[in-house]
N, C-alpha and C. Protein backbone atom coordinates (compact mmCIF):
# COMPACT_ATOMS: atom_id res chain seq x y z
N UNK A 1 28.88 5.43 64.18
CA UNK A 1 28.51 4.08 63.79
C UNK A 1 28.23 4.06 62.29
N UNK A 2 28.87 3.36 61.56
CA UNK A 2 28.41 3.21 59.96
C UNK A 2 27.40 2.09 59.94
N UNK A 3 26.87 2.83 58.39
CA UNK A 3 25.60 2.22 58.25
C UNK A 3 25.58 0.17 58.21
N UNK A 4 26.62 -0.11 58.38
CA UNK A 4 26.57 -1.85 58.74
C UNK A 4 26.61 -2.19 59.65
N UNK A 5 27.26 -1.27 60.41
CA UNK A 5 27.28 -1.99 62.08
C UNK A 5 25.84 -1.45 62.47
N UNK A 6 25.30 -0.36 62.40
CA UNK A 6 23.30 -0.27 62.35
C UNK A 6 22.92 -1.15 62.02
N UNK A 7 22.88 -1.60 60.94
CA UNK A 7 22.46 -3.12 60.75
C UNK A 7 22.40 -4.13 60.92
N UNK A 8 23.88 -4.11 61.39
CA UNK A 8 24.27 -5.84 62.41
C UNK A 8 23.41 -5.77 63.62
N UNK A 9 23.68 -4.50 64.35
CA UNK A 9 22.51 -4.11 65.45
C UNK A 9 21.51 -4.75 65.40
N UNK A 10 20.89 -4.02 64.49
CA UNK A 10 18.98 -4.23 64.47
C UNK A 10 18.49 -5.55 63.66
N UNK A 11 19.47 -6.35 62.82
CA UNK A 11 19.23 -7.88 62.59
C UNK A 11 19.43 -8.49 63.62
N UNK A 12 20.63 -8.21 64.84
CA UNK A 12 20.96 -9.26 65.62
C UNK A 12 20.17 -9.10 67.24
N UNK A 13 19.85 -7.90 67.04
CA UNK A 13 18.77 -7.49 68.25
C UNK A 13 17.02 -8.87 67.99
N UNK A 14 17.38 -8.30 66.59
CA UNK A 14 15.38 -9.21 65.84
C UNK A 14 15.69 -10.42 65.85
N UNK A 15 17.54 -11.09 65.33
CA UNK A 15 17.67 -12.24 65.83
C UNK A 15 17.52 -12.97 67.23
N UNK A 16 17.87 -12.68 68.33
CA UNK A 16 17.47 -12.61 69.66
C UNK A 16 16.58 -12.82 69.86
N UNK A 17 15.49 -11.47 69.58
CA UNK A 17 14.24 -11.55 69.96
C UNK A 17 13.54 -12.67 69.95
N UNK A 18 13.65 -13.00 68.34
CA UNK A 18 12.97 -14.09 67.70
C UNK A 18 13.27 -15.59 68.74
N UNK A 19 14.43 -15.53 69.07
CA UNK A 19 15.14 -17.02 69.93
C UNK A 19 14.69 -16.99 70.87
N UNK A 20 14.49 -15.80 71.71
CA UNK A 20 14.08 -16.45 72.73
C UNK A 20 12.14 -16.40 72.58
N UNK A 21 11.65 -15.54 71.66
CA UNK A 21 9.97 -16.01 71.33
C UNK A 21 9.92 -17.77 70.90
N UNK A 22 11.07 -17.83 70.13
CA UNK A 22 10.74 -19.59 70.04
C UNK A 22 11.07 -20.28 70.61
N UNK A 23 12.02 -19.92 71.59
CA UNK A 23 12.14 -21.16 73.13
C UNK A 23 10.90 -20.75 73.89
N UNK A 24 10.42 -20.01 73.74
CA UNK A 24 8.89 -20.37 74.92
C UNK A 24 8.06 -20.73 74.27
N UNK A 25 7.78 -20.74 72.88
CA UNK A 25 6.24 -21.41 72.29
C UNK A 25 6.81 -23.16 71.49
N UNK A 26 8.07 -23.18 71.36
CA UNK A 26 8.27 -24.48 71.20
C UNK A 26 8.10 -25.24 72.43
N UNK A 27 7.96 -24.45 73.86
CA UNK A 27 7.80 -25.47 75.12
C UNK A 27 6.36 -25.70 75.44
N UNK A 28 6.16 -24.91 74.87
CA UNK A 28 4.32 -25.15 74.72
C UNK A 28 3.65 -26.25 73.82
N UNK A 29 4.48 -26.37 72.57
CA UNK A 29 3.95 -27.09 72.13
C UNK A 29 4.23 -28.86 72.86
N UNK A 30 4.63 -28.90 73.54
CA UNK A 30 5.10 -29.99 74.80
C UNK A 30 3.44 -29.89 75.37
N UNK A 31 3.26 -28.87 76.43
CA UNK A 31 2.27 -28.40 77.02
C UNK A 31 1.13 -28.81 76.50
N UNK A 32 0.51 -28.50 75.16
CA UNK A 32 -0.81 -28.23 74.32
C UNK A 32 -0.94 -30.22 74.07
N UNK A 33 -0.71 -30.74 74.80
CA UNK A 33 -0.77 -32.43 74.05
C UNK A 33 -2.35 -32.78 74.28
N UNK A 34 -3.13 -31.64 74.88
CA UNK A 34 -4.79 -31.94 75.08
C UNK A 34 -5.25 -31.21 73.87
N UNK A 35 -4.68 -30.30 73.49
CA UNK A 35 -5.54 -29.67 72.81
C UNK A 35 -5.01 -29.66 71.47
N UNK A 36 -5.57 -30.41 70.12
CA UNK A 36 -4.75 -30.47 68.60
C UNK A 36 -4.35 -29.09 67.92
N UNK A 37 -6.24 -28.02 68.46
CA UNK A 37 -5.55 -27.12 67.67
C UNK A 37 -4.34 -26.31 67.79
N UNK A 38 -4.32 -25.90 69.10
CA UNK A 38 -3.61 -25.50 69.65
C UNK A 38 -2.01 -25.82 69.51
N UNK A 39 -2.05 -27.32 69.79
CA UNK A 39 -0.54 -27.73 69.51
C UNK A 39 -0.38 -27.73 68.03
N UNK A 40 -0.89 -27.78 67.37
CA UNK A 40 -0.92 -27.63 65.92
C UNK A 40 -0.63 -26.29 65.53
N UNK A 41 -0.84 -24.83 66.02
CA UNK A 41 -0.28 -23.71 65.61
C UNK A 41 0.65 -23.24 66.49
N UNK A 42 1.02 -24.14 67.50
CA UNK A 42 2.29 -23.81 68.49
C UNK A 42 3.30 -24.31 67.59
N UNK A 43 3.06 -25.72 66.76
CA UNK A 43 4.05 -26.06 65.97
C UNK A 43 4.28 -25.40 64.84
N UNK A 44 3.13 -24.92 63.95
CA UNK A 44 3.45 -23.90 62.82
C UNK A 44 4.18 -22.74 63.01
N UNK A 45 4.11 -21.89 64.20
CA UNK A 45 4.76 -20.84 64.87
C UNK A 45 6.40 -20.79 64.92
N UNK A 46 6.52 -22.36 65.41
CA UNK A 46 7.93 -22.80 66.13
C UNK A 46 8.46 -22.94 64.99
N UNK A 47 7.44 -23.84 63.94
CA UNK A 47 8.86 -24.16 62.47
C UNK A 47 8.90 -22.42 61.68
N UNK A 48 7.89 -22.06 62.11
CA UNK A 48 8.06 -20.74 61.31
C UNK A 48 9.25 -19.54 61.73
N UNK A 49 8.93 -19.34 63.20
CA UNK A 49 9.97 -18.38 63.87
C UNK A 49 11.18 -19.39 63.43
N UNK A 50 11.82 -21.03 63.42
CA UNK A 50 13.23 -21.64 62.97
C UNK A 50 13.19 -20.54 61.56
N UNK A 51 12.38 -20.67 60.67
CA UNK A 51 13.13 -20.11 59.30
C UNK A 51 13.39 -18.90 59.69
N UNK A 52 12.60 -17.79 60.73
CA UNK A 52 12.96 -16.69 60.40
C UNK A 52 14.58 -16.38 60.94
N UNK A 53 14.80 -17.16 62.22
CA UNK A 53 16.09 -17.07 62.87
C UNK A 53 16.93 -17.69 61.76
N UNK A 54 16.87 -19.06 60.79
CA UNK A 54 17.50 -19.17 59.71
C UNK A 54 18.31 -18.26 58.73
N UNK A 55 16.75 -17.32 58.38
CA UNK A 55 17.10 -16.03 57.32
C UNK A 55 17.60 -15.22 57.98
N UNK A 56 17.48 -14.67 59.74
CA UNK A 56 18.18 -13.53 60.02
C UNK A 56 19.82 -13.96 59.94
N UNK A 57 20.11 -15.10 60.64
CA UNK A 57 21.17 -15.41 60.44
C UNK A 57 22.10 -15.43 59.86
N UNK A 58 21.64 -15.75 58.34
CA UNK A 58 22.33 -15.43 57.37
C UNK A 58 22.43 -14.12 56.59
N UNK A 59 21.31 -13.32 56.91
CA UNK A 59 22.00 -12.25 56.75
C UNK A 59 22.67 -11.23 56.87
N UNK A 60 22.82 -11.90 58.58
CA UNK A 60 23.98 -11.41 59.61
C UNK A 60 24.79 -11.59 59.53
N UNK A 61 25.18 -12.93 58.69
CA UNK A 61 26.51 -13.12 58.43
C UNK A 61 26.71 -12.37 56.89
N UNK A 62 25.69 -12.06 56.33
CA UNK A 62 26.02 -11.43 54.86
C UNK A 62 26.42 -9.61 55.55
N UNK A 63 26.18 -9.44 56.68
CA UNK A 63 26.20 -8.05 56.74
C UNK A 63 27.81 -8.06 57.80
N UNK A 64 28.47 -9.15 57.86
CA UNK A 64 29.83 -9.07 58.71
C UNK A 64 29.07 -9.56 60.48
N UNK A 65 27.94 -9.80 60.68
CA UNK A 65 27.95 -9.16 61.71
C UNK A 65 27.66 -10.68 62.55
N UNK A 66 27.81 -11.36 64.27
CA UNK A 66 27.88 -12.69 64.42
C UNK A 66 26.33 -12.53 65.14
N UNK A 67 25.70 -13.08 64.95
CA UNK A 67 24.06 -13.69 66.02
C UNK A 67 24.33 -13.91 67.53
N UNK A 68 25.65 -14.41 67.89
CA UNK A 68 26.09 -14.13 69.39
C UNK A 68 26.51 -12.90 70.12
N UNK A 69 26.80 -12.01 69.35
CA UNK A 69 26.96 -11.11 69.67
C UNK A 69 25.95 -10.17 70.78
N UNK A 70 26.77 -9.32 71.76
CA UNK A 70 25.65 -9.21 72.89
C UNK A 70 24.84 -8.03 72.21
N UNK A 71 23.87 -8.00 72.60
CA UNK A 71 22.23 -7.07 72.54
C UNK A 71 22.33 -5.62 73.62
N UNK A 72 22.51 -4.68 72.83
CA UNK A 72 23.05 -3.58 74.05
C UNK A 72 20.96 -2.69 74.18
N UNK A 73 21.23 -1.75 75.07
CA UNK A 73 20.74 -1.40 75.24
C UNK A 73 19.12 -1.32 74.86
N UNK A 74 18.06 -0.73 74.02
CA UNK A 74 16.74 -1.16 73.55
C UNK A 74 16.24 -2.80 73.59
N UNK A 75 17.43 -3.07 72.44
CA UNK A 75 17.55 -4.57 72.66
C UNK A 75 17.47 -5.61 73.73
N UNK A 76 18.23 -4.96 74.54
CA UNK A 76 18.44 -5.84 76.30
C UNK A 76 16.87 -5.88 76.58
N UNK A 77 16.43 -4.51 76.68
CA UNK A 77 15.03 -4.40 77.23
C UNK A 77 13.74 -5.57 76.52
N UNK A 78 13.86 -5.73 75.26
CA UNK A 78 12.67 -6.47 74.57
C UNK A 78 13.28 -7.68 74.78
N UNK A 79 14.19 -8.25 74.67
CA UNK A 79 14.64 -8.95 74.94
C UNK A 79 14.23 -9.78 76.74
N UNK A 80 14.49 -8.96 77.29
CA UNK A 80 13.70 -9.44 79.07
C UNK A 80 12.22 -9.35 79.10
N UNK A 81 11.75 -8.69 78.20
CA UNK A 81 10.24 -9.17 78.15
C UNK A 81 10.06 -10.32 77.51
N UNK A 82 10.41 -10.76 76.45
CA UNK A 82 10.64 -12.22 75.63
C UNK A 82 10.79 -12.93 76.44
N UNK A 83 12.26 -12.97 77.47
CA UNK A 83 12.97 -14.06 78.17
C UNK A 83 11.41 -14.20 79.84
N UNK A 84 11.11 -13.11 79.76
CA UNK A 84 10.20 -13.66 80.72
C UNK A 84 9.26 -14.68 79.95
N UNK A 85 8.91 -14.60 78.90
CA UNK A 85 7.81 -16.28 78.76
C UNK A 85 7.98 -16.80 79.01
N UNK A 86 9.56 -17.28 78.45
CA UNK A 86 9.89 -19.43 78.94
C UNK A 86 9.65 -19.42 80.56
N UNK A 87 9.63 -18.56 81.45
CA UNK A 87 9.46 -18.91 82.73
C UNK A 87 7.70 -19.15 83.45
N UNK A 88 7.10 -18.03 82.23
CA UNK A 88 5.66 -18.18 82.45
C UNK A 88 4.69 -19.17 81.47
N UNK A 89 5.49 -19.93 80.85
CA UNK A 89 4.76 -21.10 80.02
C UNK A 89 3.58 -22.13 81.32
N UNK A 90 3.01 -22.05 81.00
CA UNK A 90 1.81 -22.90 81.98
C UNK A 90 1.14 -23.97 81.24
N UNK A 91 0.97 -25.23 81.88
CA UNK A 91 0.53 -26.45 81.37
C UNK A 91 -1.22 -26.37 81.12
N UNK A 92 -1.45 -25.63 81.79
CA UNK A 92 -3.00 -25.67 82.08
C UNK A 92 -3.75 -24.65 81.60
N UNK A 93 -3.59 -23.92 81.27
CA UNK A 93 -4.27 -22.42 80.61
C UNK A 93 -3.54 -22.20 79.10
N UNK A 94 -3.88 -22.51 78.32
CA UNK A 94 -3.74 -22.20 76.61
C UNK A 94 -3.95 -20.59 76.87
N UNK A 95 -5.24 -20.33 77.07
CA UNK A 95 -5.42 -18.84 76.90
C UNK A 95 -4.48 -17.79 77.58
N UNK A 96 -3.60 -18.44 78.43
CA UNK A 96 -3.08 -17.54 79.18
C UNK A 96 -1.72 -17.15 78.42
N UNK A 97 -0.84 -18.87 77.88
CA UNK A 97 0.35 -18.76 76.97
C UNK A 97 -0.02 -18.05 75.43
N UNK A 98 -1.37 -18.19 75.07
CA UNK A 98 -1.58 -17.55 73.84
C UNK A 98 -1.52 -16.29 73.80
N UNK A 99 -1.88 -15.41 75.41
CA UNK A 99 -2.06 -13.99 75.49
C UNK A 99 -0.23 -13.42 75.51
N UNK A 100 0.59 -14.59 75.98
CA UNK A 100 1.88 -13.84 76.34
C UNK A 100 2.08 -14.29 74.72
N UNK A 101 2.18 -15.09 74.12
CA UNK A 101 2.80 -15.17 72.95
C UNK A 101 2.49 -13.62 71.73
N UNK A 102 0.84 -13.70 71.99
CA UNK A 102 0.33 -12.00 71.14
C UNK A 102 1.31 -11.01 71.70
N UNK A 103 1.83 -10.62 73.25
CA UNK A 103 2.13 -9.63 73.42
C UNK A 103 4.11 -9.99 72.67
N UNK A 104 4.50 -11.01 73.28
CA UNK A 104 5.68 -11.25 72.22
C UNK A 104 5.72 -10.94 70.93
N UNK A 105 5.12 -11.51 70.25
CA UNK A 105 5.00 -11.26 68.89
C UNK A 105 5.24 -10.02 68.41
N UNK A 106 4.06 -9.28 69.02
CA UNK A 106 3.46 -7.81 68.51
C UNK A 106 4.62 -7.34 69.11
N UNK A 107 5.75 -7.21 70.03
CA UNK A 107 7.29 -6.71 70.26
C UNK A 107 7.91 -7.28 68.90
N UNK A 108 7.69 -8.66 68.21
CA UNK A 108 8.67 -8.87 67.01
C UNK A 108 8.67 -8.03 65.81
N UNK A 109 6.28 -8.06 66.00
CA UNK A 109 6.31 -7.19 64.73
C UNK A 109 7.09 -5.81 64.53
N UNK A 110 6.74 -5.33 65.64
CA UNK A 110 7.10 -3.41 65.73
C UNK A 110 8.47 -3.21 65.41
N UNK A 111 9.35 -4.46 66.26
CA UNK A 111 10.86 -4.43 65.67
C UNK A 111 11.49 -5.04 64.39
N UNK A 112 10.25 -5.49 63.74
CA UNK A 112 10.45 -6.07 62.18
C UNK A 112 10.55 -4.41 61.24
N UNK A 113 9.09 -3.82 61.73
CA UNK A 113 8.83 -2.46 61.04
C UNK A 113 9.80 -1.93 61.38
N UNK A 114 10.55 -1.84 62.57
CA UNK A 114 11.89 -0.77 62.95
C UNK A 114 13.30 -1.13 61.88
N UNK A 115 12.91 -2.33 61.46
CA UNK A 115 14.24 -2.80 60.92
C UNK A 115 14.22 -2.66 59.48
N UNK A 116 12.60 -3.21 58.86
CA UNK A 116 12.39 -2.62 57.41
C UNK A 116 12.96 -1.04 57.43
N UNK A 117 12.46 -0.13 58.06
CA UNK A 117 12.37 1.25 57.81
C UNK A 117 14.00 1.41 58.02
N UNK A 118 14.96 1.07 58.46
CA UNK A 118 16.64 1.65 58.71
C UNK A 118 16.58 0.85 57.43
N UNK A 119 16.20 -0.59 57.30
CA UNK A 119 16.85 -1.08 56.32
C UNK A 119 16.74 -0.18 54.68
N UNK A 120 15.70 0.14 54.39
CA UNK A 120 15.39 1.01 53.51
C UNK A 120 15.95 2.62 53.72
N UNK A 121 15.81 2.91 54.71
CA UNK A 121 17.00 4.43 54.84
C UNK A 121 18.39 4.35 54.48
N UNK A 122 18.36 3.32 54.95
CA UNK A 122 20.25 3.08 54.54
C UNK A 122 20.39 1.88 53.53
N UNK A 123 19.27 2.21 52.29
CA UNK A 123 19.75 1.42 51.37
C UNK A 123 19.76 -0.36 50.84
N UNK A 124 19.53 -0.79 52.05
CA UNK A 124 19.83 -2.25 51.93
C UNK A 124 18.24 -3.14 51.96
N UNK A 125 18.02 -3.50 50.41
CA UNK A 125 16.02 -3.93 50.18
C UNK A 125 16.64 -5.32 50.12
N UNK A 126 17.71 -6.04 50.59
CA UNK A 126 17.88 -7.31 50.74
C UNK A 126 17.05 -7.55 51.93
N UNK A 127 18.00 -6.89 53.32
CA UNK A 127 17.41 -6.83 54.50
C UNK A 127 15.63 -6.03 54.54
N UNK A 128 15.45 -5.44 54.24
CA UNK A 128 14.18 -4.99 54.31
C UNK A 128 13.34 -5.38 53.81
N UNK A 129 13.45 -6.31 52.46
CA UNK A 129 12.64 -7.52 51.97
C UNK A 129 12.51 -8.77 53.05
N UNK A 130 13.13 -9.31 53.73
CA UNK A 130 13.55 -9.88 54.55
C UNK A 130 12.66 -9.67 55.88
N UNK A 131 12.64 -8.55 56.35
CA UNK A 131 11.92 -7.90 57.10
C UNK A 131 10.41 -7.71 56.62
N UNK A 132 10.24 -7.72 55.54
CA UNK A 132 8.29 -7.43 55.33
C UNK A 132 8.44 -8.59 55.26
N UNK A 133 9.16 -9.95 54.63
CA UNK A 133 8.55 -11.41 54.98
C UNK A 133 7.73 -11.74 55.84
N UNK A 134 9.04 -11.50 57.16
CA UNK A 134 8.79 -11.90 58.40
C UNK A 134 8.01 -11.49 58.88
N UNK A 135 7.85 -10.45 58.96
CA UNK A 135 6.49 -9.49 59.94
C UNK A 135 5.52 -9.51 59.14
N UNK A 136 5.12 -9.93 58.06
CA UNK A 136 3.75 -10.92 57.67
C UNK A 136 3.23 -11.98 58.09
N UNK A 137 4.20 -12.88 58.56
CA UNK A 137 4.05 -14.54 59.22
C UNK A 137 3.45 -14.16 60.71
N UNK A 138 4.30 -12.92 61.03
CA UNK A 138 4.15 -12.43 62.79
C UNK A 138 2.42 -11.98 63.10
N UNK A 139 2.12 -11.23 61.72
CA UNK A 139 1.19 -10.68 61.79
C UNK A 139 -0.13 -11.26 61.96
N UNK A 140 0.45 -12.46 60.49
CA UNK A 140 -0.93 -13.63 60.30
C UNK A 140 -1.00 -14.57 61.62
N UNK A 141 -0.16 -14.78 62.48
CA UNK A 141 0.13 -15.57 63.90
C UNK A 141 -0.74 -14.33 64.87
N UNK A 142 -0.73 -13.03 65.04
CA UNK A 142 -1.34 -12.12 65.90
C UNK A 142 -3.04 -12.19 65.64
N UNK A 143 -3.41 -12.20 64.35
CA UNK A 143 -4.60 -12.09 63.74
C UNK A 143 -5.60 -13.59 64.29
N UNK A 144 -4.29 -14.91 63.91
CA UNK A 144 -4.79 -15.62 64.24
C UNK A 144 -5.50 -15.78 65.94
N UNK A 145 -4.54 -15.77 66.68
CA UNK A 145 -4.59 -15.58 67.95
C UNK A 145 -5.65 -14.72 68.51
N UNK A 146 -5.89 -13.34 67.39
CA UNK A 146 -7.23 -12.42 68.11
C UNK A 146 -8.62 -12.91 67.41
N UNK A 147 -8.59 -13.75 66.81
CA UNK A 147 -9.63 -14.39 66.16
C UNK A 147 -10.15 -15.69 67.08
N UNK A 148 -8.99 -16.46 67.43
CA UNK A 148 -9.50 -17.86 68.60
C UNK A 148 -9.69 -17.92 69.83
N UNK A 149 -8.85 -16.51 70.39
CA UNK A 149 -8.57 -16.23 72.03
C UNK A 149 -10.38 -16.88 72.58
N UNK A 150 -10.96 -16.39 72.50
CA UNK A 150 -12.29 -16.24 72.73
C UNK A 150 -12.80 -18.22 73.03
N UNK A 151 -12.33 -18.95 72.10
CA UNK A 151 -12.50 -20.36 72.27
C UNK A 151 -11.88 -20.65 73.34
N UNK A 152 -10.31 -20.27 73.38
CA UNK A 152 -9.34 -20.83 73.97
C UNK A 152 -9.58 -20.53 75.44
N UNK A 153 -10.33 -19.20 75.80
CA UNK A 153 -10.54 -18.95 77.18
C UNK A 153 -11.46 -19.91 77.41
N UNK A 154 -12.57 -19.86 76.48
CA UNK A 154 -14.25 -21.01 77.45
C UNK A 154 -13.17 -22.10 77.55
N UNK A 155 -12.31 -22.33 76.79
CA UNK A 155 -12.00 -24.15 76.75
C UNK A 155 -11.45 -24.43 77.96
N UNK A 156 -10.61 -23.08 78.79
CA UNK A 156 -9.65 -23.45 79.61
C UNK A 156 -10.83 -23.24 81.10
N UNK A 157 -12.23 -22.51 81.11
CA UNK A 157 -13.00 -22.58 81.82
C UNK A 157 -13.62 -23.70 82.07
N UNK A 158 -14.24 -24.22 80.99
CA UNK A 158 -14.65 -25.40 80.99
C UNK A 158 -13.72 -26.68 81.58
N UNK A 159 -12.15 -26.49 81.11
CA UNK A 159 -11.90 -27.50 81.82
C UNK A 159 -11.15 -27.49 83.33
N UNK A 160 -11.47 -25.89 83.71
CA UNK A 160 -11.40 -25.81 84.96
C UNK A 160 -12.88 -26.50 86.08
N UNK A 161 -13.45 -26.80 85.50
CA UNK A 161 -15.04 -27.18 86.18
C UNK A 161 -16.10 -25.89 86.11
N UNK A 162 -16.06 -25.02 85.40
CA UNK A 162 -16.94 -23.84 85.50
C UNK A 162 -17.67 -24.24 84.93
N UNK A 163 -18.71 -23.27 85.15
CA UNK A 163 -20.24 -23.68 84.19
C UNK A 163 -20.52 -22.47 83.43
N UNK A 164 -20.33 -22.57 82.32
CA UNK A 164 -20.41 -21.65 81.03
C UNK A 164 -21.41 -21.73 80.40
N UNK A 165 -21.78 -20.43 80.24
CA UNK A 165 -22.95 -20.17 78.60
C UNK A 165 -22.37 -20.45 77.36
N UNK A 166 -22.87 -21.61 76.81
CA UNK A 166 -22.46 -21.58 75.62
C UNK A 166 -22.26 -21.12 74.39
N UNK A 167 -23.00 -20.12 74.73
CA UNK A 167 -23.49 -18.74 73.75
C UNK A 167 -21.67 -17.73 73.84
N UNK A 168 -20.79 -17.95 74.72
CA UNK A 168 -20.22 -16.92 75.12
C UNK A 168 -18.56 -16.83 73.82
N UNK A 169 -18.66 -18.18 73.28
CA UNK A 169 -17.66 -18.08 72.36
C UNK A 169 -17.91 -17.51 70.94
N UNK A 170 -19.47 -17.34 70.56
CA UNK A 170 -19.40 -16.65 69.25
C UNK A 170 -19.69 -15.11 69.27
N UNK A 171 -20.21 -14.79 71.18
CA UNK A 171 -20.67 -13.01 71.10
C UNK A 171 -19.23 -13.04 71.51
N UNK A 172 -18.21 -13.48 72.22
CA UNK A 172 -17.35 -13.15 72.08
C UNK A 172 -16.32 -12.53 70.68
N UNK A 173 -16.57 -13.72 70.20
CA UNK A 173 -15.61 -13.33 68.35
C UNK A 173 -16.23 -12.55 68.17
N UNK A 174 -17.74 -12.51 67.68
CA UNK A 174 -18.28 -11.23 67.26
C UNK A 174 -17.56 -10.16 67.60
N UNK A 175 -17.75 -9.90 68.66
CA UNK A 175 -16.88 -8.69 69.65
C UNK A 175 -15.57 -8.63 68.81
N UNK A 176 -14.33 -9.13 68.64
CA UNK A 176 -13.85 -9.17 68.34
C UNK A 176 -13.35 -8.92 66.80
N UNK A 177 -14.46 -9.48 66.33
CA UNK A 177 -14.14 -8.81 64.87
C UNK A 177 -15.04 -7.78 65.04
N UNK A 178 -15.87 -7.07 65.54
CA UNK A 178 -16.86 -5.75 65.49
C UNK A 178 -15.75 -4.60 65.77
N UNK A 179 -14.92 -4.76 66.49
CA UNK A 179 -14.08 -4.11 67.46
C UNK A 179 -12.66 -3.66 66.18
N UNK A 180 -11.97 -4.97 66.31
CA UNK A 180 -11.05 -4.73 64.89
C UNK A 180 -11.70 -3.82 63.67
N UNK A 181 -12.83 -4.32 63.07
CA UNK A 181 -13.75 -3.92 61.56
C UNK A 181 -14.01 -2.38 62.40
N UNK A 182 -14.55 -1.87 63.26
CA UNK A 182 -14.60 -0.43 63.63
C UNK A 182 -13.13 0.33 63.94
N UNK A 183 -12.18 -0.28 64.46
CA UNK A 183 -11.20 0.55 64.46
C UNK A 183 -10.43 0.48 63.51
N UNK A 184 -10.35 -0.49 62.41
CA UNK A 184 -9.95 0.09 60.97
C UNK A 184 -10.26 1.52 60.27
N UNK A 185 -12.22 1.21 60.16
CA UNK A 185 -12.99 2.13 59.92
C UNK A 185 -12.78 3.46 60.28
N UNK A 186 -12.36 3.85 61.48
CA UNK A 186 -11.96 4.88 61.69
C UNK A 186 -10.43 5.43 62.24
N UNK A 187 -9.57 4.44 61.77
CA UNK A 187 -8.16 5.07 62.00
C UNK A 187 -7.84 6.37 61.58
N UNK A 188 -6.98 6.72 62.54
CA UNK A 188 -6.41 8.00 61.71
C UNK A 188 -6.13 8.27 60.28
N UNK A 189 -5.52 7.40 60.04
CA UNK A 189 -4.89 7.51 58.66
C UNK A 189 -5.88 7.40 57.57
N UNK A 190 -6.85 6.63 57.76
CA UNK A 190 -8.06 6.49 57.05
C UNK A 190 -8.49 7.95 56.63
N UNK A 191 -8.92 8.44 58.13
CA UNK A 191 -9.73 9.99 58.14
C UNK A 191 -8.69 10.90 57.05
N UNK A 192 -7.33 10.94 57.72
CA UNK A 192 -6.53 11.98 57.02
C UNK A 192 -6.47 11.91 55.96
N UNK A 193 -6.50 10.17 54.87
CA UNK A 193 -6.36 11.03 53.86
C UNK A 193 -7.96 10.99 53.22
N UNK A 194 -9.39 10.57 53.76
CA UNK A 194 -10.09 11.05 53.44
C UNK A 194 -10.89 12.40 53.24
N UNK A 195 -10.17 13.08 53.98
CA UNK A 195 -10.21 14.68 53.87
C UNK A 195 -9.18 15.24 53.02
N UNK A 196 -8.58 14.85 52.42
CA UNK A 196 -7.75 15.69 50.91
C UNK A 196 -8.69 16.00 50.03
């Protein structure tokens, strides 16, 4: 395989991906018509993932290679985890479509990083510029999501008829950023190169 058809690969695999992550959170934003914030970053998401399928596109076509083209093997696989959302989109639980959208995503990011890193082995900082774009937007959308989850669950309790402590949405975040802020603190990579 030469180093362009690798590339047509792994743009048109991330192109995919991306299509079918934005046919299930653009159907949400249908869904979210109770809740502003919510439909409000279902829509930032949706116009955001359009540009990225925009830019992959074209530089699928800058690399010879077509966006219809079928998705073989790795690809197939992330790909059927994606295609399962649009079937599990739910009208009534935000927290539940927000949890499948994080785990989507975080499949876009990892295959953004898979695509920077060939793209830069084999030369090409068009595509791999391209690639740290995108998986910044993915990232700030993941961050967001582990920062609100915590609202979005009481909200969907509450408007199930439960009776909630109201206390439970800020020890929640807390949690949440205590949790993130400590496992920064001690990542690997941190330690390793603090011992040089």
């Amino acid at each position: 395989m030469t180093n362009e058809q690798i590339l047509q690969k792994y743009v048109g695999d991330q192109h995919a991906l991306e299509s079918h992550i934005f046919q299930a959170i653009n159907k949400q934003v249908k869904l979210a018509e109770n809740d502003p914030q919510a439909k409000a970053k279902f829509q930032e998401i949706t116009a955001t993932l359009q540009r990225h399928l925009d830019s992959l596109k074209t530089r699928l076509d800058a690399l010879g290679g077509s966006a219809t083209h079928p998705i073989k093997e790795a690809g197939a696989a992330a790909l059927g985890v994606a295609a399962g959302l649009i079937d599990k989109v739910r009208a009534e639980e935000i927290s539940k479509d927000l949890r499948d959208d994080y785990t989507a995503i975080n499949l876009s990011i990892v295959s953004y990083i898979m695509l920077n890193a060939t793209a830069l082995a084999l030369g090409d900082h068009e595509t791999a510029t391209l690639a740290e774009r995108n998986v910044k937007d993915n990232a700030d959308f993941v961050v967001w999501i582990n920062n609100h989850m915590p609202k979005f669950v009481i909200n969907d309790l509450k408007d199930s008829g439960a009776s909630i402590d109201s206390s439970a949405v800020a020890a929640s975040e807390a949690m949440v950023k205590r949790i993130w802020r400590d496992s920064k603190d001690s990542s690997p990579m941190d330690s390793g190169t603090s011992s040089k």
